[in-house]
C-alpha atoms as a PDB file:
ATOM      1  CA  UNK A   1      39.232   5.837 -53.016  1.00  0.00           C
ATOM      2  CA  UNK A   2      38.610   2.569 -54.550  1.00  0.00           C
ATOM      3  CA  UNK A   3      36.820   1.408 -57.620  1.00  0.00           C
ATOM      4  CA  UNK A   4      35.491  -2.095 -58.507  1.00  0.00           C
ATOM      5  CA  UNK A   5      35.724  -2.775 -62.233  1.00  0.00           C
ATOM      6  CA  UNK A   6      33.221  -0.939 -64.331  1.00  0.00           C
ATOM      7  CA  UNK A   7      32.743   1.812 -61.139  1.00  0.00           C
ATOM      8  CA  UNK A   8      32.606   5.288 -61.823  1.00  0.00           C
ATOM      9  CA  UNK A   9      31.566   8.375 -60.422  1.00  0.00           C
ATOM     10  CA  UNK A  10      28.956  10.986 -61.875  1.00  0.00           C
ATOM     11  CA  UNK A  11      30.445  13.990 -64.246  1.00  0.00           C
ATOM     12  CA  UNK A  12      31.349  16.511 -61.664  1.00  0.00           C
ATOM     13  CA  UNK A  13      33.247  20.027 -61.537  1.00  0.00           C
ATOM     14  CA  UNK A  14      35.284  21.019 -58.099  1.00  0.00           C
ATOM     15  CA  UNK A  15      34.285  25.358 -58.013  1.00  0.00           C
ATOM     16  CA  UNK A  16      37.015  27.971 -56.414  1.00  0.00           C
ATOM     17  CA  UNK A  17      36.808  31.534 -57.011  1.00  0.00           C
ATOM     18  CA  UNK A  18      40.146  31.405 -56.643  1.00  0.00           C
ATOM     19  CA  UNK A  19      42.687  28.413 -56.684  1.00  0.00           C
ATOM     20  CA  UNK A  20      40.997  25.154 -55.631  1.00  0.00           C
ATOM     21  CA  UNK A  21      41.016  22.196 -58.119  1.00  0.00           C
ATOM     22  CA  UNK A  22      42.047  18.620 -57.521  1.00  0.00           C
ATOM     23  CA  UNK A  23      44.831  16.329 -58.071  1.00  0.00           C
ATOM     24  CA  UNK A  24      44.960  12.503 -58.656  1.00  0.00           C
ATOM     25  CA  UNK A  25      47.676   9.949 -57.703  1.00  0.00           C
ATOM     26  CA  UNK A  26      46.662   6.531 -59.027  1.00  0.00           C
ATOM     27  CA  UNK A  27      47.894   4.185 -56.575  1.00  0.00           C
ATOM     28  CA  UNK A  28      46.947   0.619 -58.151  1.00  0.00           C
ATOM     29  CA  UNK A  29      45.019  -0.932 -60.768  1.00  0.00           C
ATOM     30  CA  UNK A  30      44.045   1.250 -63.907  1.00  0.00           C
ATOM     31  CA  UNK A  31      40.908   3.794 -64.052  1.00  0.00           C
ATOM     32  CA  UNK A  32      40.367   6.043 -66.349  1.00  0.00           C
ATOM     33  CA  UNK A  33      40.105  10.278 -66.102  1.00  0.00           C
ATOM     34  CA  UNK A  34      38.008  11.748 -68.616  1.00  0.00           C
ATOM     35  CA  UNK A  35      37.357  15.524 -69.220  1.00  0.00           C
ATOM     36  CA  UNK A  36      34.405  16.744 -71.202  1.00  0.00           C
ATOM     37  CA  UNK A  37      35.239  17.000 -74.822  1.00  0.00           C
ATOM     38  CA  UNK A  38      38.439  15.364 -74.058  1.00  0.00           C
ATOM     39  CA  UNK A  39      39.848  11.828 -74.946  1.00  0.00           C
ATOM     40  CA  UNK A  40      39.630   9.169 -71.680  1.00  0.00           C
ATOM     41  CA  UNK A  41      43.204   9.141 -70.545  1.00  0.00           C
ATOM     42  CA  UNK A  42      44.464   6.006 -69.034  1.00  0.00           C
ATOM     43  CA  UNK A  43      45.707   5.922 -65.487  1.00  0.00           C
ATOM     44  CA  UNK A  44      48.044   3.029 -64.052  1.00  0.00           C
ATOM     45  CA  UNK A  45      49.920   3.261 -60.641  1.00  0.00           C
ATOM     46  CA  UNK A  46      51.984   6.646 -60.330  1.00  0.00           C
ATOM     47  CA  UNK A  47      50.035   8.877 -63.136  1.00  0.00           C
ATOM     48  CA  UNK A  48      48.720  12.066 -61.783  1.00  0.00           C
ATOM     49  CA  UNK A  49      46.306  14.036 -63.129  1.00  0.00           C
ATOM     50  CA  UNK A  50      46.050  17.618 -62.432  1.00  0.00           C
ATOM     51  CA  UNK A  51      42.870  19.153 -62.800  1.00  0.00           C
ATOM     52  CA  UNK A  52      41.789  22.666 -62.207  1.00  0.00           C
ATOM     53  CA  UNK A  53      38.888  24.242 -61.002  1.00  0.00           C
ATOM     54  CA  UNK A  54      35.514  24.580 -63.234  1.00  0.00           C
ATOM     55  CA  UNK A  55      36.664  21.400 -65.435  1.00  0.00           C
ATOM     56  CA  UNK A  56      33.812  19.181 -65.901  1.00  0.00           C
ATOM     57  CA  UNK A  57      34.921  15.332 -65.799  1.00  0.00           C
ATOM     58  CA  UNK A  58      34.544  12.134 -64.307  1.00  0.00           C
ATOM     59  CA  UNK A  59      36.907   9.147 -63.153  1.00  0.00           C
ATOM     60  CA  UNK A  60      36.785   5.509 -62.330  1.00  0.00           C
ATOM     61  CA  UNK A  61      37.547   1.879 -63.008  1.00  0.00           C
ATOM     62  CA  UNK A  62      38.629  -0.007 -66.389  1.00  0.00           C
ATOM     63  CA  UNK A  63      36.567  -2.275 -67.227  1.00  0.00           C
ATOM     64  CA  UNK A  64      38.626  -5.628 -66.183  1.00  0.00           C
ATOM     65  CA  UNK A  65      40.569  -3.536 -63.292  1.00  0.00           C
ATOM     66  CA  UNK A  66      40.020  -2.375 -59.994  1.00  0.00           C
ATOM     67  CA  UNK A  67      41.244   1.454 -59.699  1.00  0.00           C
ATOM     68  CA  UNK A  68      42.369   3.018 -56.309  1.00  0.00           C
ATOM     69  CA  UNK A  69      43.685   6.597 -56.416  1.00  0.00           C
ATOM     70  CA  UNK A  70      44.088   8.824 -53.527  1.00  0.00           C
ATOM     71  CA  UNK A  71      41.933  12.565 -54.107  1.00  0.00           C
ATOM     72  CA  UNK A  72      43.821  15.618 -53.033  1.00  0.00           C
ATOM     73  CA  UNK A  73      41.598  18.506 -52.902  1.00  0.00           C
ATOM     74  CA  UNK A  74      43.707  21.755 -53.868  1.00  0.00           C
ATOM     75  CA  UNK A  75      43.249  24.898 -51.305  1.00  0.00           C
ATOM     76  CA  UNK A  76      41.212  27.579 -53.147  1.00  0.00           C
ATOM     77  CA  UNK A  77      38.755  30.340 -51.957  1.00  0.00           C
ATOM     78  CA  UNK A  78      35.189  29.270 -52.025  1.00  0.00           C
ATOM     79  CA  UNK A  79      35.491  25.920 -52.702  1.00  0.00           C
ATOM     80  CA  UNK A  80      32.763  23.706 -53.840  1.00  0.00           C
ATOM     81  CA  UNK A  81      31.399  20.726 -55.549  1.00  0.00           C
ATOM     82  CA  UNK A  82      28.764  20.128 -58.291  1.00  0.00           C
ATOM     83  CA  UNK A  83      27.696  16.531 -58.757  1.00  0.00           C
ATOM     84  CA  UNK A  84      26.041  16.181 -61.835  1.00  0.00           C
ATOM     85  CA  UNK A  85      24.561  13.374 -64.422  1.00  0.00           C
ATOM     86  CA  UNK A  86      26.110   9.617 -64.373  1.00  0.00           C
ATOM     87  CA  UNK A  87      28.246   8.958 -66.928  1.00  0.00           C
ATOM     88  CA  UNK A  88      25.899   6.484 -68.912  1.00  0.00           C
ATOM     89  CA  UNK A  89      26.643   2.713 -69.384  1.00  0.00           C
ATOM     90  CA  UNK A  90      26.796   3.949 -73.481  1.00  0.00           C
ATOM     91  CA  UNK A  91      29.210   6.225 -72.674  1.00  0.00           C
ATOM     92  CA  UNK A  92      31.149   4.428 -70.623  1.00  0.00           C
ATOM     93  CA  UNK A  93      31.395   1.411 -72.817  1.00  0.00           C
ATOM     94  CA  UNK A  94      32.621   3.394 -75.671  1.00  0.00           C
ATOM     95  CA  UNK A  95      36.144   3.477 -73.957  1.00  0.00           C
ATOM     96  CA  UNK A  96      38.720   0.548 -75.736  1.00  0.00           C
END
């Protein structure tokens, strides 16, 4: 997947009863991986992020930076996906 600067997708949180989950690779550019509650983390080319299933977070481009990461989803049991509210322009500009 590939971001142009400023590009983000909505808050979101993969489901699983059991396992599932997903798992970043950044493979050029930097983006940013936020969870809710959480600090925005940083991601450059080889950072993975490991997130489990029923975190709530979002990811995309830096603001001067396009961001390409590959998306694996992890095998789980009654897998979904909840797409939820955009991560605001307020929000999104508080990142440094």
């Amino acid at each position: 997947m590939t971001f142009e600067p400023k590009c983000r997708n909505n808050w979101h949180i993969h489901h699983a009863k059991e396992g599932g989950g997903q798992i970043l690779i950044c493979v050029g550019g930097k983006g940013y991986y936020q969870e809710e509650g959480k600090d925005v983390i940083t991601m450059l080319p080889g950072d993975v992020i490991n997130i489990p299933a029923g975190v709530k977070h979002w990811h995309g481009a830096a603001h001067d930076s396009w961001f390409s990461h590959l998306a694996i989803e992890v095998p789980g049991k009654d897998n979904s996906n909840e797409w939820l509210e955009a991560v605001t322009d307020e929000e999104y500009n508080k990142i440094k």
